[in-house]
C-alpha atoms as a PDB file:
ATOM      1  CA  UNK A   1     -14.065  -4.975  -3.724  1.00  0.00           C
ATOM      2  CA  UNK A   2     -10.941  -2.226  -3.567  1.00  0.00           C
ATOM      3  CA  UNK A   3      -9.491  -1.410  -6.690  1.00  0.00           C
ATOM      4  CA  UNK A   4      -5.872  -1.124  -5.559  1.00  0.00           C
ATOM      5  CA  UNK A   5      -2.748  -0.458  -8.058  1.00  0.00           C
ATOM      6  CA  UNK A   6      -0.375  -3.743  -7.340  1.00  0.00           C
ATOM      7  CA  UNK A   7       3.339  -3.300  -9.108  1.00  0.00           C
ATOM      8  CA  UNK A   8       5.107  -6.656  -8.715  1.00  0.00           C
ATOM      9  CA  UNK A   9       8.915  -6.034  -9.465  1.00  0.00           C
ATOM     10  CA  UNK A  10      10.705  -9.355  -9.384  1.00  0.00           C
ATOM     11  CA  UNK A  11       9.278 -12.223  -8.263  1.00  0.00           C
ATOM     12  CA  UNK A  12       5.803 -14.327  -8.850  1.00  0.00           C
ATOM     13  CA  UNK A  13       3.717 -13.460  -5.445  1.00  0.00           C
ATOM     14  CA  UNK A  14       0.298 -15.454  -5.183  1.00  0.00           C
ATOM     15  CA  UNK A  15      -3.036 -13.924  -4.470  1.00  0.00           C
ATOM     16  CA  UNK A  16      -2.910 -15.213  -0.638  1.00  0.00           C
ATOM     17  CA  UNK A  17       0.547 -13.539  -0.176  1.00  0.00           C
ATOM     18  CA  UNK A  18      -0.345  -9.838  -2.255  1.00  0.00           C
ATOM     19  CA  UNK A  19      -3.813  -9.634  -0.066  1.00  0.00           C
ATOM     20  CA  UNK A  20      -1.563 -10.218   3.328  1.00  0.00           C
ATOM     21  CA  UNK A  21       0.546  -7.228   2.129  1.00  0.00           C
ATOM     22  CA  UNK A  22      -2.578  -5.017   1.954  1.00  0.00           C
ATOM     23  CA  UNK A  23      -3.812  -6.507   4.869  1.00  0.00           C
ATOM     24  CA  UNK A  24      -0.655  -5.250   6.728  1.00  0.00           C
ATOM     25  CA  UNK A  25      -1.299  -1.931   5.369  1.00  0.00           C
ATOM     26  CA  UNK A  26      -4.900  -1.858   6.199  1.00  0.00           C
ATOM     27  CA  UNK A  27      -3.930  -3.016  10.166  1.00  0.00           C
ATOM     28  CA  UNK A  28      -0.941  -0.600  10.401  1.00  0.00           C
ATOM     29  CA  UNK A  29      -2.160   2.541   9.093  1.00  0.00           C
ATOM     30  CA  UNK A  30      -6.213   2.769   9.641  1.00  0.00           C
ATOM     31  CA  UNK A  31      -6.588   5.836   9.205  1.00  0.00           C
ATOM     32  CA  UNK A  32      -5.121   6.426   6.148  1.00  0.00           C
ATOM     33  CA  UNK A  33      -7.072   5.480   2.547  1.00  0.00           C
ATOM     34  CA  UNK A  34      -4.471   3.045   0.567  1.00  0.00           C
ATOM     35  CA  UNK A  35      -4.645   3.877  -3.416  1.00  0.00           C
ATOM     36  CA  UNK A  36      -2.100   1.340  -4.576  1.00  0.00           C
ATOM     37  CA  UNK A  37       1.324  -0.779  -3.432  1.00  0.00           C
ATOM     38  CA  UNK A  38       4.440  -1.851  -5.112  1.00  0.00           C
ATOM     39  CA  UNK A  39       5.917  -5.380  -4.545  1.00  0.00           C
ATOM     40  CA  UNK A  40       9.959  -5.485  -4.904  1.00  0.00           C
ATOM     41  CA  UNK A  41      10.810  -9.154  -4.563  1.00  0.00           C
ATOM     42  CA  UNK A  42      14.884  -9.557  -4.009  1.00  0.00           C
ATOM     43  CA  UNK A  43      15.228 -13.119  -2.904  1.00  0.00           C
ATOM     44  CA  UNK A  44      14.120 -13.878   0.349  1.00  0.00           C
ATOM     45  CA  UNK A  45      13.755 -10.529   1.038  1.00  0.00           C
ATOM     46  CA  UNK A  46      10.378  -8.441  -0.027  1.00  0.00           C
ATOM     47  CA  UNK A  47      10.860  -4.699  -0.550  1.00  0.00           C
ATOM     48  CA  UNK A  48       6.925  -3.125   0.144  1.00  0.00           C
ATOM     49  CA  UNK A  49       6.032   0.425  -0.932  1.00  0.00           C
ATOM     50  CA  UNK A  50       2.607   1.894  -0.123  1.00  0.00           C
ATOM     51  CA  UNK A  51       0.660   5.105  -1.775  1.00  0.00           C
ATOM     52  CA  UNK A  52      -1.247   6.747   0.118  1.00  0.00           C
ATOM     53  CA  UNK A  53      -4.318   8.950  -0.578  1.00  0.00           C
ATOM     54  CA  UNK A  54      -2.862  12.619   0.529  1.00  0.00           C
ATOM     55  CA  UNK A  55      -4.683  15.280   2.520  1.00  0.00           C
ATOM     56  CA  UNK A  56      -4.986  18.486   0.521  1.00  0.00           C
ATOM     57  CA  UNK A  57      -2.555  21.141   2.302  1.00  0.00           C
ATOM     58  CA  UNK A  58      -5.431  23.636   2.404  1.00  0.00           C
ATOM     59  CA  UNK A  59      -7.681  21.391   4.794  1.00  0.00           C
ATOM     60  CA  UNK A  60      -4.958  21.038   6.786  1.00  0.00           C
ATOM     61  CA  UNK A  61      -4.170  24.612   7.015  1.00  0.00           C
ATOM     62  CA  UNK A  62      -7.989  24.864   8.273  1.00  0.00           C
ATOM     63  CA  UNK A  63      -8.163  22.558  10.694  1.00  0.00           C
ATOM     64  CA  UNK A  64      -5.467  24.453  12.572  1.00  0.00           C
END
């Protein structure tokens, strides 16, 4: 199991809907290590902000 940090703002979400929203996240962005996501519910609309694991600037510097 992934311990991901889940911020609900607004809104009740169930567990089916929250694990589609990482799934997105997990489909659209492979190759990038999710840490946590915030859920902004407005409505019908859904507001979805991902954080990211970050690449240290000095490996990146190396690679080049």
């Amino acid at each position: 199991m992934i311990n991901l940090a889940v911020n609900i703002l607004g809104g009740h979400p169930d567990d089916g809907e929250i694990k589609a929203y990482i799934d997105r996240a997990a489909e659209k962005y492979p190759y990038k290590e999710l840490l946590g996501i915030d859920i902004n519910a407005s409505g019908d609309y859904v507001e979805l902000t991902y954080h990211w694991r970050t690449v240290p600037f000095e490996r990146i510097k190396r690679i080049k």
